[in-house]
Protein backbone atom coordinates (compact mmCIF):
# COMPACT_ATOMS: atom_id res chain seq x y z
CA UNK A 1 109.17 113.70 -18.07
CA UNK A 2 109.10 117.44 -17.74
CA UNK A 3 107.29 119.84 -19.88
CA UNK A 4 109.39 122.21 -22.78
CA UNK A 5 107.64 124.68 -21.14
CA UNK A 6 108.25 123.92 -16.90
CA UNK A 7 110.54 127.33 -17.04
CA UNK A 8 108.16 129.85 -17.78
CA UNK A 9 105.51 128.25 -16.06
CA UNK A 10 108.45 128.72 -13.10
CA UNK A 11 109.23 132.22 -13.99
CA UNK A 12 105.51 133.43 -14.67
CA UNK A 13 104.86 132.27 -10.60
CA UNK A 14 108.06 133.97 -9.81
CA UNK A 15 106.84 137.22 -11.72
CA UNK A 16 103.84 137.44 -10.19
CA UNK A 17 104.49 136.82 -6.51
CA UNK A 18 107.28 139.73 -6.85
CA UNK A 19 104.39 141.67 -8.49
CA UNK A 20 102.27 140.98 -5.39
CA UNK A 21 105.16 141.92 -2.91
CA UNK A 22 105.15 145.17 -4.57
CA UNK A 23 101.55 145.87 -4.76
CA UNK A 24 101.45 145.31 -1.12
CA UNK A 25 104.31 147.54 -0.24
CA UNK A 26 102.35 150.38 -1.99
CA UNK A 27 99.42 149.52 0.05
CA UNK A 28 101.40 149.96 3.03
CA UNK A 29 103.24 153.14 2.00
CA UNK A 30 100.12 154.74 1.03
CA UNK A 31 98.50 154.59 4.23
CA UNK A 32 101.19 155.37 6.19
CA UNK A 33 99.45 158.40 7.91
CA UNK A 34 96.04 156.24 7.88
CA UNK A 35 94.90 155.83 11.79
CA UNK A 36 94.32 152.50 12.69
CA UNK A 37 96.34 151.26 9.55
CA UNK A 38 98.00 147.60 10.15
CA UNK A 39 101.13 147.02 7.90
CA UNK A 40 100.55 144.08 5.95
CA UNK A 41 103.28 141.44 4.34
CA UNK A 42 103.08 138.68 1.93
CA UNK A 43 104.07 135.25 2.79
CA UNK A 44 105.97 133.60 0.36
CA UNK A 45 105.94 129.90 -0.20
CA UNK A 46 108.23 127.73 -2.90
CA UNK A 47 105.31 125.85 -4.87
CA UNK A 48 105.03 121.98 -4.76
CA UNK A 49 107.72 120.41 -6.35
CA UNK A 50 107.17 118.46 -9.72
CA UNK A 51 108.33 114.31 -9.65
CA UNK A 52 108.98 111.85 -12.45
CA UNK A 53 105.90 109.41 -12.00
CA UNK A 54 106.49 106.01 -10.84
CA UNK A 55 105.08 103.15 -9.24
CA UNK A 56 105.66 103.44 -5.91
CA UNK A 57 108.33 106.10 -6.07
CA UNK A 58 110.30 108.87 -8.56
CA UNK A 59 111.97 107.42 -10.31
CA UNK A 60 114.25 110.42 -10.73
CA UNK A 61 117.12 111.53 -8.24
CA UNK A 62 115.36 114.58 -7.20
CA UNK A 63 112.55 116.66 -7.15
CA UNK A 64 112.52 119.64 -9.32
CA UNK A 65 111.29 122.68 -8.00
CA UNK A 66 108.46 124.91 -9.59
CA UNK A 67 109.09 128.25 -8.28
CA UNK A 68 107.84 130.62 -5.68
CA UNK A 69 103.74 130.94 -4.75
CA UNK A 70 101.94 133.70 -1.51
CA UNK A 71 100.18 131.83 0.82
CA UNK A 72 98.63 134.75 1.78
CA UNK A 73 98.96 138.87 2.62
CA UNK A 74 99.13 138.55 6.36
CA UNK A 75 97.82 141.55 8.59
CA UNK A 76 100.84 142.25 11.45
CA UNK A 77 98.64 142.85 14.54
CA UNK A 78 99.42 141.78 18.19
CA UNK A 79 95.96 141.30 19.83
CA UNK A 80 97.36 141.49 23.65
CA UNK A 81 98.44 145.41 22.60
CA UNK A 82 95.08 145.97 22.00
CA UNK A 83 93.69 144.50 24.71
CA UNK A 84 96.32 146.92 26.97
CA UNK A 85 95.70 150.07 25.09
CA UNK A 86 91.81 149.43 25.57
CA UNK A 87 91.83 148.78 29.12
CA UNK A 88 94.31 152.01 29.57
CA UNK A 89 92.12 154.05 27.13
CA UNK A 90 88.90 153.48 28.75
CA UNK A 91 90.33 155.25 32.40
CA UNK A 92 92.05 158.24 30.22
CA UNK A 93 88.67 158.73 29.13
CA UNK A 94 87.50 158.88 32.32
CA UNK A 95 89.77 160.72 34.34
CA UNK A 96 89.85 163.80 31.09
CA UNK A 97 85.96 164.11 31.70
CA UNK A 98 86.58 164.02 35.13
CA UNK A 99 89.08 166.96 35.22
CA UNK A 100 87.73 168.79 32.95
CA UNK A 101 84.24 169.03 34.82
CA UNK A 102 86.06 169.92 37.99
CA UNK A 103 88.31 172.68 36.54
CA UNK A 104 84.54 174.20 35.14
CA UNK A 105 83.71 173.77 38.72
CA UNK A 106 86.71 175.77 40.07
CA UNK A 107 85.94 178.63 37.04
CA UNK A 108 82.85 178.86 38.41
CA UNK A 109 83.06 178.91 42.14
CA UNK A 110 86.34 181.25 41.23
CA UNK A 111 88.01 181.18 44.62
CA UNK A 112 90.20 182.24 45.57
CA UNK A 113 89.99 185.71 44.11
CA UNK A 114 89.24 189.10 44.72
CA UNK A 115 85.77 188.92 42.77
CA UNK A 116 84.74 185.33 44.60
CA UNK A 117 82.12 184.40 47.08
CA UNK A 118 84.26 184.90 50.28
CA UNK A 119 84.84 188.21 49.09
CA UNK A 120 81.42 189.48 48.66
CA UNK A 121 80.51 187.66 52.30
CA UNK A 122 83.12 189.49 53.56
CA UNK A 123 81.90 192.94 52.52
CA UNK A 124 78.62 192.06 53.57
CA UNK A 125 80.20 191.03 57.06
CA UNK A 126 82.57 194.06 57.18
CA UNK A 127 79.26 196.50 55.99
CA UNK A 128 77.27 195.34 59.11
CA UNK A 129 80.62 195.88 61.63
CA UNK A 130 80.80 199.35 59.90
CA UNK A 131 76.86 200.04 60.47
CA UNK A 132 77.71 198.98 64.41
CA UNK A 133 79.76 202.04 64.13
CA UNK A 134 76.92 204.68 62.74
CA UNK A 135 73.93 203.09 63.74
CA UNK A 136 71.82 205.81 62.62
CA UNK A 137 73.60 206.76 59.20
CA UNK A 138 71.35 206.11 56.31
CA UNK A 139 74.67 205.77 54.00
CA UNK A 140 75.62 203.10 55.83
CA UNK A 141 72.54 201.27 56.04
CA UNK A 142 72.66 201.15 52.22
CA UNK A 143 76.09 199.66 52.26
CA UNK A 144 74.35 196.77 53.74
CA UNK A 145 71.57 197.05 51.53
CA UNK A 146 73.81 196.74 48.51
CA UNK A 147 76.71 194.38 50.24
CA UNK A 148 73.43 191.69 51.14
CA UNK A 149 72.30 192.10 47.64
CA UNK A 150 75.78 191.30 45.93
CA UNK A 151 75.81 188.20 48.00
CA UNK A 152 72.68 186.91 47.46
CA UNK A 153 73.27 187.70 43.48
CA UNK A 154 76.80 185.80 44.09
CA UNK A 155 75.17 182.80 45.43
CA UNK A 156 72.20 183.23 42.71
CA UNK A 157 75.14 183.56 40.03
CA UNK A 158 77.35 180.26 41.13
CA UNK A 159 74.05 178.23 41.42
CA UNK A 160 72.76 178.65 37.99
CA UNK A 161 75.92 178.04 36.57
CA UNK A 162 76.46 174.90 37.81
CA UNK A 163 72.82 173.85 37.16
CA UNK A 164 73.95 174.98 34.08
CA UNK A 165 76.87 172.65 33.91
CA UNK A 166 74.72 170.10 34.82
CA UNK A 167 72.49 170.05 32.07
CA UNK A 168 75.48 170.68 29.77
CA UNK A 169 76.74 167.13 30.91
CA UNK A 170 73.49 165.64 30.92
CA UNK A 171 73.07 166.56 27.25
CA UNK A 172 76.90 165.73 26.55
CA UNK A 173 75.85 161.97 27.62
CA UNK A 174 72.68 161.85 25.45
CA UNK A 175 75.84 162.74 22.68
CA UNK A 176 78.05 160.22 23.68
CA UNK A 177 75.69 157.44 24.09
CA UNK A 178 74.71 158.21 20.75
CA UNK A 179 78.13 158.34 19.65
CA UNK A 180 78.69 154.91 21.20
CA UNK A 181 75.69 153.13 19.46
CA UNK A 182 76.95 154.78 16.40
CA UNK A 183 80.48 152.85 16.94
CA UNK A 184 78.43 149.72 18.28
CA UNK A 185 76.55 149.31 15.40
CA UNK A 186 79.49 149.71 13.06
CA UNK A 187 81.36 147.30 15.02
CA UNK A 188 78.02 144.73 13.72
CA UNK A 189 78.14 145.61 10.44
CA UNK A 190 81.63 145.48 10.03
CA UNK A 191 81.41 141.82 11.97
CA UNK A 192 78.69 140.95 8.76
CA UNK A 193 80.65 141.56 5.94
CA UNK A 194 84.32 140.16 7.13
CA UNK A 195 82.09 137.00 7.54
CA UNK A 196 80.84 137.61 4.20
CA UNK A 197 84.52 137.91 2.57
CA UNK A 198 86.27 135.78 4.61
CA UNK A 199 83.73 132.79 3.72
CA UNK A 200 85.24 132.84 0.42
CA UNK A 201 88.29 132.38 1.00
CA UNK A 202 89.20 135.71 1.27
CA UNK A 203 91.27 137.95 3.42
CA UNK A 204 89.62 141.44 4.74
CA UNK A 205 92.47 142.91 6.65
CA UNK A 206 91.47 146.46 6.18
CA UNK A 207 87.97 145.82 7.37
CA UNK A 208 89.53 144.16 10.64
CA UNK A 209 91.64 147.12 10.86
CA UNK A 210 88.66 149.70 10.52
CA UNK A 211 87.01 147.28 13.05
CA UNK A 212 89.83 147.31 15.31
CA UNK A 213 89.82 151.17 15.31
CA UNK A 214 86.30 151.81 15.44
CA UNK A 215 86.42 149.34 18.83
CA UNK A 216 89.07 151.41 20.53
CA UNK A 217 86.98 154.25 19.90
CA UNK A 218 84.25 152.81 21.85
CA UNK A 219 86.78 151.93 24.22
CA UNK A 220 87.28 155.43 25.51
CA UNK A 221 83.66 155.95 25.91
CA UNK A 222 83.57 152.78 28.23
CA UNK A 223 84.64 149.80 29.74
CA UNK A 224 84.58 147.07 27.32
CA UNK A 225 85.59 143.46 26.74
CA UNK A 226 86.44 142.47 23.52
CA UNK A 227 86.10 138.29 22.43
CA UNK A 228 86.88 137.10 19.03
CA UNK A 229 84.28 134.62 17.72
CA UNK A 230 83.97 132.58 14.44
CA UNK A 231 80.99 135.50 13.75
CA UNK A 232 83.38 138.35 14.55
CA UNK A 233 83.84 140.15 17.66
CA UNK A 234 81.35 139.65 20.92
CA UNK A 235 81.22 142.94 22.30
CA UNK A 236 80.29 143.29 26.36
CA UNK A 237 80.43 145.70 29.16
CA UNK A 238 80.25 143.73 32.35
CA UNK A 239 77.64 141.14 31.98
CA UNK A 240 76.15 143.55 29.35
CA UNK A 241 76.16 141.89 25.43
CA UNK A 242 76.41 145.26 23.22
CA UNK A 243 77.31 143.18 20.06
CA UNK A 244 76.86 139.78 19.72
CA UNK A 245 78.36 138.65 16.04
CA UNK A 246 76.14 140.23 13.43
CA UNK A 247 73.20 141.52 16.11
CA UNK A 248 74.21 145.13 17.56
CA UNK A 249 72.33 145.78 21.15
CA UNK A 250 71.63 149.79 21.49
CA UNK A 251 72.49 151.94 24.71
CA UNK A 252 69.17 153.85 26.45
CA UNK A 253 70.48 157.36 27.64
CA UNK A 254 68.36 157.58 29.92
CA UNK A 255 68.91 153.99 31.56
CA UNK A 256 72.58 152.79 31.18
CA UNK A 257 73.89 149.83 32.66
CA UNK A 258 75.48 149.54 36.15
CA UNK A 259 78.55 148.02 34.04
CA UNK A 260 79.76 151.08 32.94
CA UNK A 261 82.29 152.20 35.34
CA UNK A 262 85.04 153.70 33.31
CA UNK A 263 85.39 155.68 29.96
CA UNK A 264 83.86 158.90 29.21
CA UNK A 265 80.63 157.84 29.91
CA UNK A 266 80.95 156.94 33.33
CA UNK A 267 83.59 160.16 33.49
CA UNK A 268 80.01 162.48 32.72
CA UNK A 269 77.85 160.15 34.75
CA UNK A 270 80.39 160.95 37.94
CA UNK A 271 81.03 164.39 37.36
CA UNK A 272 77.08 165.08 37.00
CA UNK A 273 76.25 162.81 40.15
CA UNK A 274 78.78 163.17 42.57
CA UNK A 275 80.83 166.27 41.53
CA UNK A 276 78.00 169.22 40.12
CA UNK A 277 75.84 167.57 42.39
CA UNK A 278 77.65 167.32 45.36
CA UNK A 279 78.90 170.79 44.98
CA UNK A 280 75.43 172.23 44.71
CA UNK A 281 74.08 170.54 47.75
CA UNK A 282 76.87 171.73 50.11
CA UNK A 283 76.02 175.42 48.48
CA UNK A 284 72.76 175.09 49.50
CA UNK A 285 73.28 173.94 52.70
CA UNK A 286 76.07 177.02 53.61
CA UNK A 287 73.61 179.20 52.23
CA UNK A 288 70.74 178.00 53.87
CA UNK A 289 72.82 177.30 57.37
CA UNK A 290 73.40 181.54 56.73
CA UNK A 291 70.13 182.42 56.33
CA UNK A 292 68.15 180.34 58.88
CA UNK A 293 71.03 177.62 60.65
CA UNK A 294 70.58 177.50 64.05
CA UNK A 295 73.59 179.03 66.39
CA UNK A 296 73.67 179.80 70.08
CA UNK A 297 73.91 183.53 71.20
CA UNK A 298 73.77 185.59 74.17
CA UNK A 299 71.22 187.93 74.67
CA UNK A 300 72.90 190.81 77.38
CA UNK A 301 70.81 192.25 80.39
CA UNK A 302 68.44 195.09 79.50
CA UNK A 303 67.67 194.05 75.58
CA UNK A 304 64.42 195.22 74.82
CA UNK A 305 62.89 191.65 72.36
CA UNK A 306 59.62 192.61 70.32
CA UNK A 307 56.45 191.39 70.70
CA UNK A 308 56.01 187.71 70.86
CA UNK A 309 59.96 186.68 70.31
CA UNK A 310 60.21 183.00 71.21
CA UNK A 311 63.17 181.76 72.32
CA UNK A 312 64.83 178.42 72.73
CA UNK A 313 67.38 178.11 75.49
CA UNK A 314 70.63 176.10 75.69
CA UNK A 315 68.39 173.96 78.01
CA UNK A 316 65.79 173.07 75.30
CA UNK A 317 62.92 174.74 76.67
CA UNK A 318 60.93 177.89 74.86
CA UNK A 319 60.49 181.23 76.21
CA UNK A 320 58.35 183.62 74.84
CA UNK A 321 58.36 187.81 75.33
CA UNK A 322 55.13 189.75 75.07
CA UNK A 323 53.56 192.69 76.71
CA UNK A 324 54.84 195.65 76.86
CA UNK A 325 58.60 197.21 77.12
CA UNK A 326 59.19 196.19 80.16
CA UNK A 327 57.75 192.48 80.25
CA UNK A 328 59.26 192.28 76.78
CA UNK A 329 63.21 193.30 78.70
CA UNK A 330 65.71 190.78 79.47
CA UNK A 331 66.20 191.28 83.18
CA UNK A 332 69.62 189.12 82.68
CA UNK A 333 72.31 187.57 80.38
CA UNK A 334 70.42 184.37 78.49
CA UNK A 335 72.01 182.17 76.22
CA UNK A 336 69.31 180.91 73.09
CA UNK A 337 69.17 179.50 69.98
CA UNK A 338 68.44 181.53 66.79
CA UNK A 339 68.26 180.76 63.48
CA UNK A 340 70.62 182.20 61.28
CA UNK A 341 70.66 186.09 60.24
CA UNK A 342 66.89 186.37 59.63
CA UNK A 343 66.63 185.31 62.66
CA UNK A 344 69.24 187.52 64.51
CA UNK A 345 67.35 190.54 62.22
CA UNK A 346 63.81 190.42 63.98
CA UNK A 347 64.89 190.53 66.94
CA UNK A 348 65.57 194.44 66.52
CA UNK A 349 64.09 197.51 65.51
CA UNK A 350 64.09 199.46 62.67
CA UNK A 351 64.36 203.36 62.03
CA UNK A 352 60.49 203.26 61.18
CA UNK A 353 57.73 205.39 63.21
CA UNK A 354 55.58 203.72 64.76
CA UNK A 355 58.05 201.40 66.19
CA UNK A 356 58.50 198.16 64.41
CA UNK A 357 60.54 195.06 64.39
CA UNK A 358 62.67 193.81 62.14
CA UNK A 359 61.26 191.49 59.40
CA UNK A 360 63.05 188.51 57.52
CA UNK A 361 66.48 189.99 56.09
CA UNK A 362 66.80 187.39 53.32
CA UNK A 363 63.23 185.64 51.48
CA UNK A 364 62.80 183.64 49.16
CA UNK A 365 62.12 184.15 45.36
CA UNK A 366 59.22 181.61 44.98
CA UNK A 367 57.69 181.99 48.56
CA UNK A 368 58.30 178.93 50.09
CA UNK A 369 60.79 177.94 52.77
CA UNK A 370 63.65 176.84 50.41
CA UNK A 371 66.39 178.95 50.62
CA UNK A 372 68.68 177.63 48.29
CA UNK A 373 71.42 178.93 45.82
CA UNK A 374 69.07 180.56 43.08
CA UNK A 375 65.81 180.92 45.00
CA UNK A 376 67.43 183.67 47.15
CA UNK A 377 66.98 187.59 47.61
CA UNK A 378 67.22 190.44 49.81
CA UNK A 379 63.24 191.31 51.66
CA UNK A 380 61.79 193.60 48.82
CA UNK A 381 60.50 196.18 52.23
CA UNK A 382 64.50 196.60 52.57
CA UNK A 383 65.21 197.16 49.20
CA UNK A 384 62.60 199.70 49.08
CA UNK A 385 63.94 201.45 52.05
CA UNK A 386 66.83 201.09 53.82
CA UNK A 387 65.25 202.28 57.18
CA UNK A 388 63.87 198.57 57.45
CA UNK A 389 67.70 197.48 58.11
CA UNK A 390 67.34 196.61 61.97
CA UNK A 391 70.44 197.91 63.61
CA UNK A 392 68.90 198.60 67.47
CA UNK A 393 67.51 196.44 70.12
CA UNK A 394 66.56 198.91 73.15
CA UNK A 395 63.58 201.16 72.90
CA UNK A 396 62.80 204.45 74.86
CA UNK A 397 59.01 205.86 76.47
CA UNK A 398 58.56 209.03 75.22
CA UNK A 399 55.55 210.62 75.95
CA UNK A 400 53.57 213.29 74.42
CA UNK A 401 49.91 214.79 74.38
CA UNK A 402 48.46 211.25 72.94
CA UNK A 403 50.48 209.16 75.94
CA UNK A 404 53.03 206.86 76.13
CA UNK A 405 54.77 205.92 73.02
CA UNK A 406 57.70 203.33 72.69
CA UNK A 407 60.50 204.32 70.58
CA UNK A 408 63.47 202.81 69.35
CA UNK A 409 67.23 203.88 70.34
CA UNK A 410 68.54 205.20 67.19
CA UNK A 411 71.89 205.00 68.48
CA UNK A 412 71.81 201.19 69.25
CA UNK A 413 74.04 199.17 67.54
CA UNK A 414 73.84 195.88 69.14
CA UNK A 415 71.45 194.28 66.41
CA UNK A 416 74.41 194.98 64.07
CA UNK A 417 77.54 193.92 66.48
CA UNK A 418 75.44 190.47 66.28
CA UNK A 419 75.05 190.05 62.40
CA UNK A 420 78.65 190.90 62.31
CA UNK A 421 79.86 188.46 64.36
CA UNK A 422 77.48 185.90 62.72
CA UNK A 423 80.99 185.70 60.77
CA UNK A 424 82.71 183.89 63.63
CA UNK A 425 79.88 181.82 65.07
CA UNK A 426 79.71 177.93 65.17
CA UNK A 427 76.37 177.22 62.86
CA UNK A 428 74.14 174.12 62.82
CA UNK A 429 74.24 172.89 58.88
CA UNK A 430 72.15 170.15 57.38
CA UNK A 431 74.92 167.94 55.95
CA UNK A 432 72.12 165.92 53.61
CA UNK A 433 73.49 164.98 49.77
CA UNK A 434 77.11 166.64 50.91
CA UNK A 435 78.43 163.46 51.03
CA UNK A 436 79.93 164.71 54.60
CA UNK A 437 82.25 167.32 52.98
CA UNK A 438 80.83 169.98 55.37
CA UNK A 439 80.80 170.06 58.89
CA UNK A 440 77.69 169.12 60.75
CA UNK A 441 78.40 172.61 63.32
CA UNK A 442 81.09 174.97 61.94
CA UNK A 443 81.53 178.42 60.59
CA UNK A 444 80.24 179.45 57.42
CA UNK A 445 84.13 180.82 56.56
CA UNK A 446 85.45 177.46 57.92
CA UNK A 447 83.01 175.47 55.73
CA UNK A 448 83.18 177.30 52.31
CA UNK A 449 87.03 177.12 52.68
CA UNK A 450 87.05 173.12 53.48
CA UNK A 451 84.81 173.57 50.04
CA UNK A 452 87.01 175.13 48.28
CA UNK A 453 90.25 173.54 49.42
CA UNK A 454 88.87 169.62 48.77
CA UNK A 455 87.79 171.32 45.31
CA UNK A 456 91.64 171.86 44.36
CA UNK A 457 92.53 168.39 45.49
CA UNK A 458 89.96 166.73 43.42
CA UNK A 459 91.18 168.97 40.52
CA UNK A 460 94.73 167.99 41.06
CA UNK A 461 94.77 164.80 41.84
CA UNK A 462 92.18 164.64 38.77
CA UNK A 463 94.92 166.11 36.54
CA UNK A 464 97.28 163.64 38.35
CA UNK A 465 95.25 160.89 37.13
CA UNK A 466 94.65 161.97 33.30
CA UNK A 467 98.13 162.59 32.92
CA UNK A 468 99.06 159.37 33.96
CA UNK A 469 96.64 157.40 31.96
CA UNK A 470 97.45 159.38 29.03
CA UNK A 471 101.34 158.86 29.43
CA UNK A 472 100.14 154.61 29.76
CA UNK A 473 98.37 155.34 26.36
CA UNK A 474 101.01 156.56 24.42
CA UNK A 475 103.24 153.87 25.65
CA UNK A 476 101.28 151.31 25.14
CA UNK A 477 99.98 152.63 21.77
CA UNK A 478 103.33 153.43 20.79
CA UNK A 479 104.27 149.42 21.11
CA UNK A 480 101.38 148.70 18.76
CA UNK A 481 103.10 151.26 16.37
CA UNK A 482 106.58 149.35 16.77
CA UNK A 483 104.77 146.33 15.84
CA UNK A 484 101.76 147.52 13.56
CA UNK A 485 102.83 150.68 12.29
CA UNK A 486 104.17 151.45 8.54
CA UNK A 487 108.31 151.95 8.51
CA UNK A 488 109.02 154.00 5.30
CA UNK A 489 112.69 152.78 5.63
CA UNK A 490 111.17 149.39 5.93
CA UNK A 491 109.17 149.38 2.94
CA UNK A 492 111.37 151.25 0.87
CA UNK A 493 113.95 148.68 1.09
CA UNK A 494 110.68 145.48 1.05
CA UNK A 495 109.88 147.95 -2.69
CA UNK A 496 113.99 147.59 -3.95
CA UNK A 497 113.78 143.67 -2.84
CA UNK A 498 110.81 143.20 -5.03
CA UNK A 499 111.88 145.00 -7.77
CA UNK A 500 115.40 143.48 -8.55
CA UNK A 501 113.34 140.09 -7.97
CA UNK A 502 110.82 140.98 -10.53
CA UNK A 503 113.91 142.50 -12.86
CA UNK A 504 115.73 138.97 -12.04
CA UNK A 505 112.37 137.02 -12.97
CA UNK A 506 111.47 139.00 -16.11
CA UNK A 507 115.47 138.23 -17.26
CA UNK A 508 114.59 134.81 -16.85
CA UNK A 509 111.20 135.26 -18.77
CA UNK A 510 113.57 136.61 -21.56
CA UNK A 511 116.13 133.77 -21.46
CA UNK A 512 113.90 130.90 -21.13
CA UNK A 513 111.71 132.80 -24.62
CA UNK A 514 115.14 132.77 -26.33
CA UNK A 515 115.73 128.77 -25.07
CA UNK A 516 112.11 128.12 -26.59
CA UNK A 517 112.97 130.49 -29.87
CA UNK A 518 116.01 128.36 -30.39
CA UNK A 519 114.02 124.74 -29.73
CA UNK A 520 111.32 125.60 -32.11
CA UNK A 521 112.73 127.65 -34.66
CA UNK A 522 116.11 126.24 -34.70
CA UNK A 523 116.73 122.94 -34.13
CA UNK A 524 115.51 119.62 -36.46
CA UNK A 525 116.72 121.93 -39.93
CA UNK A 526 120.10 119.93 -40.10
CA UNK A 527 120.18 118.41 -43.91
CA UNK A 528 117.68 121.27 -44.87
């Protein structure tokens, strides 16, 4: 038999499930603008139904029903979206480093431009071809003297900033990997206490939403695979376990994993390795294939070569000039191998009395042999004085009351025609750490514009890249949102459903009190 009382017991479940429905809509409302937020719904269930006791059997024609129960407040969340968006996020992270480094690049190497390298080489190329035309003319020697000074400060300039760069990325991946342990060690925690609540019985959807946003987060800083476990999530980049249930496993800086081949991570780790680095080499090797690169050039009848000039011809064997002027004169048209302008430079003659050669245009700042962007400058006996430009190759005897005395020919310009048409000549580089982006023997012009022209296409196709990634993430991101994302509309119209259910209930809670008031109160008072 059923109880007096089965309706309010009915109405009270009724009452509260509404009540629960409406709780949970204001959840959802209130973090509509939360990132990472998953709606959430109830499920509603109608409660076991109540039977007359019997035997084998009810013994009464039906069941009667006992109202409405919540089996539980579901999180809406479509795993396989996440999986997309994190495999998508991880190369948008990559690619936006990526571009971003080479665009600092381009800033930096500034070309093309009217304040670039190729602009100060070309003074300094144009200065020498207008020296050929006033050998003599001190003005024009320090043209030259300023013009090789600009260019050696231009290379100087471009060379620091990119070490620069360099150590701006190495100490931008000491940040993220920091960033990343941060995020992996969240992920851990997070994995300990939705084991902890959901032991119990209990349902953590907003820490498995804070854990599902904290883990696309780390998904832009690298490749990762994500595995849910009975622990929580298992963590791994390649073969490498970063969280493992409860136990977190921390990133070294200083020695990451092979795995890592996406994300912004591996974005810095590329543009520091290949790109800065790749950049710098083939700088050094232009500037040192400038300086000292070996190129063939023909020396004309009747050149005058200073003491002890060796020579190597086209042949590969060594000639060597000594004595005096006219043991030291090429008696006809040779064709040798010299290295670069220093090279070119001492084999003429400066305006200084007593005669003397020329002496190495270019040096280096530390003293050694490494001339390299930054470690360049012009000879500090040319700065000093501008009469230690070599222009001349062809010396006079003059003589006076002391004897004999060789002199040079003011009004020689050949020295100079050479350095000026170093411009056009087909240079020996060494192509080591340029990853072959420079030609073994070309012109410095013809290199440094193959520089700067596969620059551009690594920057566009760069921006190419991180545009398309980032159009995949919103797409993919926005089908999470269609699925996981707060409607307003939605739960405005879930929030009037609830309420004229809870209105509906709570008139029931009324009627079935007046039922009772009428049972109790009223009835078994006939013959009173």
């Amino acid at each position: 038999m059923r109880s007096t009382f089965h309706g309010l017991e009915t109405v009270k479940r009724g009452l509260f499930s509404q009540q629960t429905g409406m709780q949970t809509t204001g959840h959802n409302i209130a973090n509509a603008n939360t990132e990472g937020f998953s709606r959430q719904k109830v499920n509603f269930v109608a409660s076991n139904p109540m039977e007359v006791p019997a035997l084998s059997r009810s013994t009464a024609p039906g069941q009667l029903g006992t109202g409405v129960d919540f089996s539980n407040i579901q999180r809406v969340r479509e795993s396989f979206l996440d999986d997309q968006f994190r495999n998508q996020n991880k190369s948008y992270g990559d690619w936006t480093i990526r571009q971003d480094t080479l665009e600092k690049i381009e800033t930096i190497i500034n070309e093309p431009s009217d304040s670039g390298i190729r602009t100060v080489v070309d003074n300094f190329w144009n200065s020498w071809q207008d020296l050929a035309g006033n050998p003599d003319n001190l003005t024009a020697r320090s043209v030259v003297l300023e013009n090789a000074m600009a260019m050696a400060d231009a290379f100087n300039d471009v060379a620091y900033k990119l070490t620069d760069l360099k150590n701006d990325i190495t100490e931008s991946i000491n940040v993220k990997v920091t960033e990343a342990n941060t995020l992996i060690e969240e992920i851990a925690g997070l994995n300990k206490e939705i084991f902890r609540v959901e032991r119990l019985g209990n349902q953590s959807n907003d820490l498995r939403d804070r854990r599902d946003l904290v883990t696309d987060q780390l998904s832009k800083l690298m490749n990762i695979t994500v595995t849910p476990t009975e622990n929580g999530y298992t963590v791994t980049t390649g073969g490498t376990e970063l969280v493992v249930g409860q136990i977190a496993t921390l990133l070294d800086p200083t020695a990451l994993p092979d795995d890592i081949n996406s994300g912004e991570i591996h974005g810095l780790l590329v543009s520091r390795d290949n790109y800065v680095t790749t950049f710098q080499n083939q700088l050094n090797q232009m500037v040192k294939g400038l300086i000292e690169g070996e190129f063939e050039l023909t020396i004309p009848k009747g050149t005058i070569l200073p003491e002890g000039t060796t020579f190597t011809l086209a042949d590969g064997s060594e000639v060597t000039y000594t004595g005096d002027r006219s043991q030291r004169e090429v008696t006809s048209d040779i064709t040798v191998k010299v290295k670069g302008i220093n090279g070119v430079h001492q084999l003429g003659y400066t305006l200084q009395e007593p005669l003397q050669a020329g002496e190495a245009f270019f040096v280096t700042k530390d003293g050694s042999d490494n001339f390299i962007g930054g470690n360049i400058r012009l000879n500090p006996t040319i700065v000093g004085d501008a009469r230690n430009i070599a222009a001349s190759t062809n010396t006079y005897i003059y003589n006076d009351v002391t004897g004999d005395v060789e002199k040079v020919v003011k009004g020689n310009n050949q020295l100079a025609l050479w350095i000026a048409q170093i411009r056009e000549a087909t240079i020996t580089f060494d192509t080591t750490g340029t990853n072959g982006e420079i030609n073994g023997e070309g012109t410095f012009d013809g290199n440094f514009r193959a520089m700067v022209g596969r620059l551009g296409v690594k920057t566009q196709e760069a921006i190419r890249q991180a545009e398309n990634q980032r159009v995949l993430v919103e797409q993919v991101d926005a089908r999470r949102q269609s699925v996981s994302g707060v409607s307003l509309d939605e739960e405005m119209t879930n929030m009037m459903k609830f309420q004229h259910a809870y209105n509906a209930a709570a008139r029931m809670m009324t009627t079935m009190d007046e039922l009772l008031d009428k049972v109790i109160n009223g009835m078994g008072v006939v013959g009173r």
